[in-house]
N, C-alpha and C. Protein backbone atom coordinates (compact mmCIF):
# COMPACT_ATOMS: atom_id res chain seq x y z
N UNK A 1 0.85 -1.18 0.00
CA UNK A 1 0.00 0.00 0.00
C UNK A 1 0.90 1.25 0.00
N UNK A 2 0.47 2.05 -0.93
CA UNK A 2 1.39 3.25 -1.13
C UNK A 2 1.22 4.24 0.10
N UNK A 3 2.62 5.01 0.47
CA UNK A 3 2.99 5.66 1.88
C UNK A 3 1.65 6.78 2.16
N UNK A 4 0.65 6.45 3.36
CA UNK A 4 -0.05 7.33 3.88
C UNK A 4 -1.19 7.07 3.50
N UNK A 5 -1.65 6.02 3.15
CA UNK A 5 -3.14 5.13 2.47
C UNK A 5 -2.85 4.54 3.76
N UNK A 6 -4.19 4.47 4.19
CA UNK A 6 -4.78 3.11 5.62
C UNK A 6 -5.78 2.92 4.71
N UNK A 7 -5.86 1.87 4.98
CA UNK A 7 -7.42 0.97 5.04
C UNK A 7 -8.06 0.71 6.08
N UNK A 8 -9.07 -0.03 5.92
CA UNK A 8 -9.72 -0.09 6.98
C UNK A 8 -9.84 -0.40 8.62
N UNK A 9 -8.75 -1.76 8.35
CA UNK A 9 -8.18 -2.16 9.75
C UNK A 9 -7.08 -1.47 9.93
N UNK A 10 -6.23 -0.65 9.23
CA UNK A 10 -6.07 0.30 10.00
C UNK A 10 -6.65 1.34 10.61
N UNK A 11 -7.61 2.36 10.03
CA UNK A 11 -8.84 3.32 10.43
C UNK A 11 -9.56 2.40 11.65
N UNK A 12 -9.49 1.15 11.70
CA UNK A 12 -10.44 0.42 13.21
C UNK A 12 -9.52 1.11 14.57
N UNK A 13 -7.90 0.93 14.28
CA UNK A 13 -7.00 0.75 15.31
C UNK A 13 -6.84 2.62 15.64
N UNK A 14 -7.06 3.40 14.69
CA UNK A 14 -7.08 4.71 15.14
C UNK A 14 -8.66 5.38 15.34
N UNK A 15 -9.76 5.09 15.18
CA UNK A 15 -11.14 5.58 15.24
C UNK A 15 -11.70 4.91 16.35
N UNK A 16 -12.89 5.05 17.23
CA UNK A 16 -13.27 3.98 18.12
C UNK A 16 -14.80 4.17 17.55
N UNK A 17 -15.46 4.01 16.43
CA UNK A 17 -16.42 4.01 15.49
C UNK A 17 -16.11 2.94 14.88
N UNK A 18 -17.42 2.25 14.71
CA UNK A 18 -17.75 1.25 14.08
C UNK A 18 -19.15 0.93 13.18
N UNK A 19 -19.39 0.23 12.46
CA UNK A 19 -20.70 0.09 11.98
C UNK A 19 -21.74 0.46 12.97
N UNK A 20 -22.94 0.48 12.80
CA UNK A 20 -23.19 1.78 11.41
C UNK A 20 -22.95 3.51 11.03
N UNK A 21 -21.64 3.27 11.81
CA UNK A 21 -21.53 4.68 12.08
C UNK A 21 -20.02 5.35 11.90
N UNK A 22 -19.44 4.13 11.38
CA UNK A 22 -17.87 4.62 10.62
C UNK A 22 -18.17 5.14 9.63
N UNK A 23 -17.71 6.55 8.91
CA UNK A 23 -18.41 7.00 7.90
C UNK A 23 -16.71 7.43 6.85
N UNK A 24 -15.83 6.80 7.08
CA UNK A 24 -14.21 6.59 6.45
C UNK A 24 -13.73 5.18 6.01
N UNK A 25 -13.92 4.82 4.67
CA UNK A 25 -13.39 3.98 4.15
C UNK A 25 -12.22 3.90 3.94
N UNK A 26 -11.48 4.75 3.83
CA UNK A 26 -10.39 4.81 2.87
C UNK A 26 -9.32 5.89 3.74
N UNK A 27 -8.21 6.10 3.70
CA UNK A 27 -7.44 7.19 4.23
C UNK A 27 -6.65 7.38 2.57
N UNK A 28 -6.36 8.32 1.61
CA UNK A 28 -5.81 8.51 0.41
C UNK A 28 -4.24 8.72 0.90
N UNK A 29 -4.33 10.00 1.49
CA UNK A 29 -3.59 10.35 1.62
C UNK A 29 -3.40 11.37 2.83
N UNK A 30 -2.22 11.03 3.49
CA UNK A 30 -1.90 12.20 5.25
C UNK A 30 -0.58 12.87 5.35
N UNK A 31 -0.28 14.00 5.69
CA UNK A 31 0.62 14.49 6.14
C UNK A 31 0.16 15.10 7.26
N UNK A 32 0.35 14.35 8.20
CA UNK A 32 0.45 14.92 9.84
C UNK A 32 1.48 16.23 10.34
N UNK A 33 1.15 17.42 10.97
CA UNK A 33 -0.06 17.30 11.73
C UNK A 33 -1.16 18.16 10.57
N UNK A 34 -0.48 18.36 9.33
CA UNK A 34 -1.20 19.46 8.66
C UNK A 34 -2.50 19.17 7.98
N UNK A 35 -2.68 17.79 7.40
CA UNK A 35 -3.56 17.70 6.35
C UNK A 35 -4.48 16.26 6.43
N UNK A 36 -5.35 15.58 5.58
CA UNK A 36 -5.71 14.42 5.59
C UNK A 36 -7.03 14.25 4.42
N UNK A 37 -6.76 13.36 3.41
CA UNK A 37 -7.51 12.93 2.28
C UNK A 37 -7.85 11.84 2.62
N UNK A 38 -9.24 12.09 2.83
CA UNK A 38 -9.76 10.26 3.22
C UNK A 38 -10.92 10.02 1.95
N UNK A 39 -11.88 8.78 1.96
CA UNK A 39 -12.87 8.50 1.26
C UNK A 39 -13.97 7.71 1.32
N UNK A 40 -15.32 8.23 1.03
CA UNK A 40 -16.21 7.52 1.62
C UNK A 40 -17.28 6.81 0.72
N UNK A 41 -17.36 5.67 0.55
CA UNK A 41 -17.93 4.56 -0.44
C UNK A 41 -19.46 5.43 -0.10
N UNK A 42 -20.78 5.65 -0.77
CA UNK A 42 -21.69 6.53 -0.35
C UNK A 42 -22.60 5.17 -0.90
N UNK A 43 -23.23 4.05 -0.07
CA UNK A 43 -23.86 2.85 -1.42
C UNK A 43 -25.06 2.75 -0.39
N UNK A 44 -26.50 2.79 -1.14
CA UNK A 44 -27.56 2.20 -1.37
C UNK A 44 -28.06 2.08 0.21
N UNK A 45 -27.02 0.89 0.10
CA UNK A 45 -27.47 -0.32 1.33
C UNK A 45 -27.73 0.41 2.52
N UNK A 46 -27.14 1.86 2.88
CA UNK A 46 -26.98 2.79 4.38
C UNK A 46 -28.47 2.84 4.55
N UNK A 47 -28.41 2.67 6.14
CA UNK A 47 -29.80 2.62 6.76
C UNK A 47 -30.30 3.97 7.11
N UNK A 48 -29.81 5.16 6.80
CA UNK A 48 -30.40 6.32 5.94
C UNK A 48 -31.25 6.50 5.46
N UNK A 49 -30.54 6.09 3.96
CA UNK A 49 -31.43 6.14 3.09
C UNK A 49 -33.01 5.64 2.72
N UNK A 50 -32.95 4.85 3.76
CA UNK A 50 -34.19 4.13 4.34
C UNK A 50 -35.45 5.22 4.41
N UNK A 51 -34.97 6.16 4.85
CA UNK A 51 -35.93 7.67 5.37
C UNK A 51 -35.64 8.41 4.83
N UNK A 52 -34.79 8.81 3.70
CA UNK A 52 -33.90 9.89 3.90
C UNK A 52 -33.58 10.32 2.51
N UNK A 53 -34.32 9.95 1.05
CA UNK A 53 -35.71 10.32 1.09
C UNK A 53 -36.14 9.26 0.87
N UNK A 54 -37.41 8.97 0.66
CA UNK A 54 -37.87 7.22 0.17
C UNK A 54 -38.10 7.80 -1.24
N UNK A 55 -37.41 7.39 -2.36
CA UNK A 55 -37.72 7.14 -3.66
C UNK A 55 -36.74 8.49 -4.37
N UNK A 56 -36.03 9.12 -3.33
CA UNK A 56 -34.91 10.14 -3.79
C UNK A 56 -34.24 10.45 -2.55
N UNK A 57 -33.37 8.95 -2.24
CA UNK A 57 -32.72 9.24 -1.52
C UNK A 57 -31.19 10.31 -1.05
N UNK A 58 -31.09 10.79 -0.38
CA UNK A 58 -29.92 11.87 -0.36
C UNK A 58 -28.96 11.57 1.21
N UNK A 59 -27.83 11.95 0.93
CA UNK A 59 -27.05 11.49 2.58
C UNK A 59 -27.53 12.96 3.14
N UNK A 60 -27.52 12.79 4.21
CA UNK A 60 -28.27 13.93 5.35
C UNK A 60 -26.79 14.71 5.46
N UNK A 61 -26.72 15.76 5.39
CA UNK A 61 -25.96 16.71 5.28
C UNK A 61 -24.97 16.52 6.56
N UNK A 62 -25.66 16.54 7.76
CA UNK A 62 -25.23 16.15 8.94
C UNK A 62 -23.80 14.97 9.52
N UNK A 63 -23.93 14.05 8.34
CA UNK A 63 -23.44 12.83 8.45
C UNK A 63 -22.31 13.25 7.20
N UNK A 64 -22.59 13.91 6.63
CA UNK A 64 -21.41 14.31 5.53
C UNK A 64 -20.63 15.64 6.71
N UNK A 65 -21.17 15.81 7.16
CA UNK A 65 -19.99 16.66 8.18
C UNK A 65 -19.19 16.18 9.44
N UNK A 66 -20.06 14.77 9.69
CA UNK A 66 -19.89 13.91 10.67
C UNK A 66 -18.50 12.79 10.10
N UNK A 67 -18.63 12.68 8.40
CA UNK A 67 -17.53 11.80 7.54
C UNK A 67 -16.43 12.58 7.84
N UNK A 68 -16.78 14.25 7.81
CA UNK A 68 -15.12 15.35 7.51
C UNK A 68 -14.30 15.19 9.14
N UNK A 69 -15.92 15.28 10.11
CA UNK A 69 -14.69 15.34 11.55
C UNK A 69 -13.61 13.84 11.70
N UNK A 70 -14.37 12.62 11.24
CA UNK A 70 -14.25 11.35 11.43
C UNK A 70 -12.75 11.59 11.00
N UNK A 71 -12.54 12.12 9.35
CA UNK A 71 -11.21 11.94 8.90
C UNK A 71 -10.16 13.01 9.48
N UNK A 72 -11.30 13.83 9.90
CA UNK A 72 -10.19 14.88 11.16
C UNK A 72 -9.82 14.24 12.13
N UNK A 73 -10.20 13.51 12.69
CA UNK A 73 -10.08 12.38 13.66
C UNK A 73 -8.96 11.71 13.83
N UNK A 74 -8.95 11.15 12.41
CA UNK A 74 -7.80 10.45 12.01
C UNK A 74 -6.48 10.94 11.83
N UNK A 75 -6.51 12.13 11.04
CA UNK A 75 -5.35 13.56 11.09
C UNK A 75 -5.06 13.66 12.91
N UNK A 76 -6.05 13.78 13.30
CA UNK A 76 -5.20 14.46 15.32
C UNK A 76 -4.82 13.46 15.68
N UNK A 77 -4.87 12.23 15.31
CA UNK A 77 -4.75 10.90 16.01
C UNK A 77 -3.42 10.40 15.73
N UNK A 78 -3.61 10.58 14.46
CA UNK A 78 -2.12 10.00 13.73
C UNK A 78 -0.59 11.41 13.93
N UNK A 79 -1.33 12.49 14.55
CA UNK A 79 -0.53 13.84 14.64
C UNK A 79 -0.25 13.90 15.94
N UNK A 80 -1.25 13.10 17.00
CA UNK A 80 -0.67 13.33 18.10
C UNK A 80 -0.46 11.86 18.92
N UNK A 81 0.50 11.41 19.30
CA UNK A 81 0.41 10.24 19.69
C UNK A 81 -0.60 9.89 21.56
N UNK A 82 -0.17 11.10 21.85
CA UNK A 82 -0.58 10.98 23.28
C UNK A 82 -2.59 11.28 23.39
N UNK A 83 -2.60 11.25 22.46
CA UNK A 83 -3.97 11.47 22.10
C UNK A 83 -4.99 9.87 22.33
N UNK A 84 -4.04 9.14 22.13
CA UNK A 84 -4.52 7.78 21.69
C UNK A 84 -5.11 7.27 23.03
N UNK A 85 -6.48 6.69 22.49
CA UNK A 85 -7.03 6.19 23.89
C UNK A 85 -7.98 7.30 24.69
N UNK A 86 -7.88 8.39 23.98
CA UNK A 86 -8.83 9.62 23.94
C UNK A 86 -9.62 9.92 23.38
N UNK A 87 -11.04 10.34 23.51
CA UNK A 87 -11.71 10.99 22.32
C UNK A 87 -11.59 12.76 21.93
N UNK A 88 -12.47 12.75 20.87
CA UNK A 88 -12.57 13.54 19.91
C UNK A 88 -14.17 14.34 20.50
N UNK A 89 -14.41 15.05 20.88
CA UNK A 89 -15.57 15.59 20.70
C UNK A 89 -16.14 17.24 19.95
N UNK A 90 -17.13 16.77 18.91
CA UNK A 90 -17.46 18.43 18.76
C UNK A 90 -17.56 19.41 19.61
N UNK A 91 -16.64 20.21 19.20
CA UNK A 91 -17.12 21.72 20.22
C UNK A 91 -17.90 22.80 19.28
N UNK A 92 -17.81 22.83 18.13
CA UNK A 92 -18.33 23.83 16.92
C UNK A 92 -18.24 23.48 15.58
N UNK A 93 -19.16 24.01 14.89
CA UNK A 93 -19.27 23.78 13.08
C UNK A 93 -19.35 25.45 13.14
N UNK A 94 -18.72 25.86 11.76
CA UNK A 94 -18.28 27.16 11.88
C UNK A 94 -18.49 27.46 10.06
N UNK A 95 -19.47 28.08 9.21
CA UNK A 95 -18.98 29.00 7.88
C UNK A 95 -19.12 27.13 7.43
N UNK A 96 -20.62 26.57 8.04
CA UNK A 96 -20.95 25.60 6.76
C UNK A 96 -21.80 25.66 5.95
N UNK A 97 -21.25 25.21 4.82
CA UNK A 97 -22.17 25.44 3.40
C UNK A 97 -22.64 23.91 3.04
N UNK A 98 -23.59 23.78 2.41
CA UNK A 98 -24.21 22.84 2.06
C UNK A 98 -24.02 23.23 -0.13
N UNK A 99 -23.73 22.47 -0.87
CA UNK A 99 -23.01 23.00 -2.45
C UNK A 99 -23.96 21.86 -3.09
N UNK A 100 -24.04 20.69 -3.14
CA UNK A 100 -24.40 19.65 -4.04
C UNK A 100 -24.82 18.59 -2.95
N UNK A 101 -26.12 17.68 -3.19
CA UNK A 101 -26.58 16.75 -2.71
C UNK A 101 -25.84 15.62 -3.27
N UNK A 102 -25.46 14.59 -2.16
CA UNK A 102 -24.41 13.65 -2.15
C UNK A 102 -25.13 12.20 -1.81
N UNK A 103 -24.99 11.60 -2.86
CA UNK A 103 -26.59 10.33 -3.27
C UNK A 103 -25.53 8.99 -3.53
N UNK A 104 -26.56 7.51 -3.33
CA UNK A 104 -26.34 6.71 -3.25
C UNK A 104 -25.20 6.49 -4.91
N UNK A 105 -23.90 5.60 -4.76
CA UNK A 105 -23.34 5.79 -5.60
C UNK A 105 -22.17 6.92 -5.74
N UNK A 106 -21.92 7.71 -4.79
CA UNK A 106 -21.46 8.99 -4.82
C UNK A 106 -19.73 8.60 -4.38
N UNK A 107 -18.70 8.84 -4.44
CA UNK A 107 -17.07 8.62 -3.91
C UNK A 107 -17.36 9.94 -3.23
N UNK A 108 -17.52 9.89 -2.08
CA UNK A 108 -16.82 11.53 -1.13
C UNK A 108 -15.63 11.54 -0.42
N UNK A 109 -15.06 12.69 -1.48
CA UNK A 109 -13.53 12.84 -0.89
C UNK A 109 -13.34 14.13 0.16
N UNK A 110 -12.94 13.52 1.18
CA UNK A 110 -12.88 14.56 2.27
C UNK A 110 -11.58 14.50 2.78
N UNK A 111 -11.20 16.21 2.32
CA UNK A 111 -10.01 17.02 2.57
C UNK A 111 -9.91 17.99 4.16
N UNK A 112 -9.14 17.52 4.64
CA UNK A 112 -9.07 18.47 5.75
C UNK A 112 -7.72 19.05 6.09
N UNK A 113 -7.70 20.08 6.48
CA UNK A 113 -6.35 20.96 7.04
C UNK A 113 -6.53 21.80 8.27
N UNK A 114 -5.80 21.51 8.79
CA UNK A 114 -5.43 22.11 10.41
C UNK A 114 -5.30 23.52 9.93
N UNK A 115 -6.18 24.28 11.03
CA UNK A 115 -6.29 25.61 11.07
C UNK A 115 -5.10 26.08 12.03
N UNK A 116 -5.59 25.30 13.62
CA UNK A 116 -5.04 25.58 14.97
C UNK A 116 -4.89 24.11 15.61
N UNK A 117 -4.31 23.88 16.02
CA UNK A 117 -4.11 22.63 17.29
C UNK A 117 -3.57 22.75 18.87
N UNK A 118 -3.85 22.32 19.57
CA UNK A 118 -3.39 22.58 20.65
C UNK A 118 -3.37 20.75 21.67
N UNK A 119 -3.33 21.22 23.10
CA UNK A 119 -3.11 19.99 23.39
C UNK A 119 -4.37 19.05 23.76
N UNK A 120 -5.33 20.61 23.73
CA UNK A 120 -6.75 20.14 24.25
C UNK A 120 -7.89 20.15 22.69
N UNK A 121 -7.49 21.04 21.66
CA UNK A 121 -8.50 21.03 20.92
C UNK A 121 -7.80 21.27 19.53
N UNK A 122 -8.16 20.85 18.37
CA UNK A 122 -8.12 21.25 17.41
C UNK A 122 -9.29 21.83 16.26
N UNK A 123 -9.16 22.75 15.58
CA UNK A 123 -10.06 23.42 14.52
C UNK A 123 -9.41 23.05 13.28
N UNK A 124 -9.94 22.19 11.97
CA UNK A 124 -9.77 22.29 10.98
C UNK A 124 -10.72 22.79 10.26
N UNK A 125 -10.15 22.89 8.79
CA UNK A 125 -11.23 23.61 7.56
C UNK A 125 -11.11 22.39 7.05
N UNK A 126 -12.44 22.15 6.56
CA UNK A 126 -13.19 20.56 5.62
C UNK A 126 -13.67 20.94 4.23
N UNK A 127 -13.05 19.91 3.53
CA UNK A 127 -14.01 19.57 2.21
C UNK A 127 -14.66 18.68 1.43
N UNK A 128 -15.55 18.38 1.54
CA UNK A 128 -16.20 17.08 0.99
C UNK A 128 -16.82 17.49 -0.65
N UNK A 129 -15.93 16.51 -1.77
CA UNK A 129 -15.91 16.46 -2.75
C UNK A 129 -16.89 15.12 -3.91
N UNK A 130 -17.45 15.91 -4.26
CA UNK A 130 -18.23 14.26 -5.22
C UNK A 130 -17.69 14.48 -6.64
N UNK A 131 -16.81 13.43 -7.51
CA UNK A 131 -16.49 14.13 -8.84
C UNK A 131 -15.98 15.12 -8.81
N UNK A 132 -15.03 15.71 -8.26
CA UNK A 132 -14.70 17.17 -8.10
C UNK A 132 -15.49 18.30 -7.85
N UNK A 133 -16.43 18.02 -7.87
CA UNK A 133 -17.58 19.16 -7.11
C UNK A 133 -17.65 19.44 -5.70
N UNK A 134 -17.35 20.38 -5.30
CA UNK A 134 -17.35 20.86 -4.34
C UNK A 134 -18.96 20.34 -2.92
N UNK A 135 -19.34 20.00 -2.66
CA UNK A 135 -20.09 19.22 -1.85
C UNK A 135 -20.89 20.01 -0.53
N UNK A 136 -20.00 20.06 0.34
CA UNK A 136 -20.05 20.54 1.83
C UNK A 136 -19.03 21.42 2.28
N UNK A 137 -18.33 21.71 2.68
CA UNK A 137 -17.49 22.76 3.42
C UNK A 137 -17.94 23.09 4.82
N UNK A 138 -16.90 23.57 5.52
CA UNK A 138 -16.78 23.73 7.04
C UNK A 138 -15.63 23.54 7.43
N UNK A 139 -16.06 24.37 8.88
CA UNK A 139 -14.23 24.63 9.84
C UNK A 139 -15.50 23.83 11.16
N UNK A 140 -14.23 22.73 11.33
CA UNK A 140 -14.71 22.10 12.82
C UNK A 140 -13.56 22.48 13.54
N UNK A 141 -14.38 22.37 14.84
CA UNK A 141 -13.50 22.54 16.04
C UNK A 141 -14.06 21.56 16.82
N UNK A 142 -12.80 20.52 17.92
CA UNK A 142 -13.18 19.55 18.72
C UNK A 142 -12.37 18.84 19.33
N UNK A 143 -12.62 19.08 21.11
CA UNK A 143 -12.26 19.02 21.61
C UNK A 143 -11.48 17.51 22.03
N UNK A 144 -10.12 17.34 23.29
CA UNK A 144 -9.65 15.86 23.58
C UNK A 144 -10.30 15.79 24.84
N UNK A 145 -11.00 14.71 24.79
CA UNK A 145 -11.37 14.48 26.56
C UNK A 145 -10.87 13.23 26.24
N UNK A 146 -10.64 12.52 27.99
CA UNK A 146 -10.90 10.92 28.41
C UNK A 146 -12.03 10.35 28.18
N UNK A 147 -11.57 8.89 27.36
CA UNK A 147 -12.64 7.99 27.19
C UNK A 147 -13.09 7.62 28.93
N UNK A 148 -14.51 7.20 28.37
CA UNK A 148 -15.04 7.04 30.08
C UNK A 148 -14.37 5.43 30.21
């Protein structure tokens, strides 16, 4: 596997998310502590789409911002070692846009870059891409606490 691609069992050993609610297939590409290209298979089968719409289904916007922190996740995790064994929690969504509805069938590539980091919180700027179309956007911020 070419340098800075994880797969999946790797993404298990750094995320503490799991079905149905790992929303990172893929890691493309990382340069810690600055950046992180991950990717998200968008198929049918998600129990979403179930509701979400029935007969024009769409991923809930929510969960496409929930994919960008996930691979931010992965960026603070792999950037900070002492982190590990800690979570991640939202503290803020900041200057989000909603660009193109992101549907069963869809590759979402989500770009993130460190704004600020610290020892307790980090803020990145997100981009979630379908086909090169611009998607979602947002600056998260979120905090390290102890797992209980």
């Amino acid at each position: 596997m070419p340098q800075g691609v994880k797969d999946l069992q790797e993404i298990f050993k750094l995320l503490p998310h799991r079905y149905p609610f790992l929303l990172v297939d893929r890691v493309l590409e990382i340069k810690p502590p600055e950046y992180v290209k991950a990717l998200k298979n968008v198929t049918f089968n998600e129990a979403f789409f179930q509701g979400h719409f029935p007969g024009q289904p769409v991923m809930p916007g929510v969960l496409v911002i929930e994919a960008l922190a996930q691979a931010g996740g992965i960026l603070a995790y792999e950037s900070a070692p002492e982190a590990q064994g800690r979570l991640f929690f939202f503290l803020g969504m900041d200057k989000v846009k909603f660009r193109r509805p992101v549907v069963p069938g869809d590759q979402l590539i989500l770009e993130l870059t460190a704004l600020h980091r610290s020892s307790r919180a980090w803020k990145m700027a997100g981009k979630a891409f379908v086909e090169g179309q611009l998607a979602v956007e947002a600056e998260l911020t979120a905090a390290i606490a102890p797992a209980a």
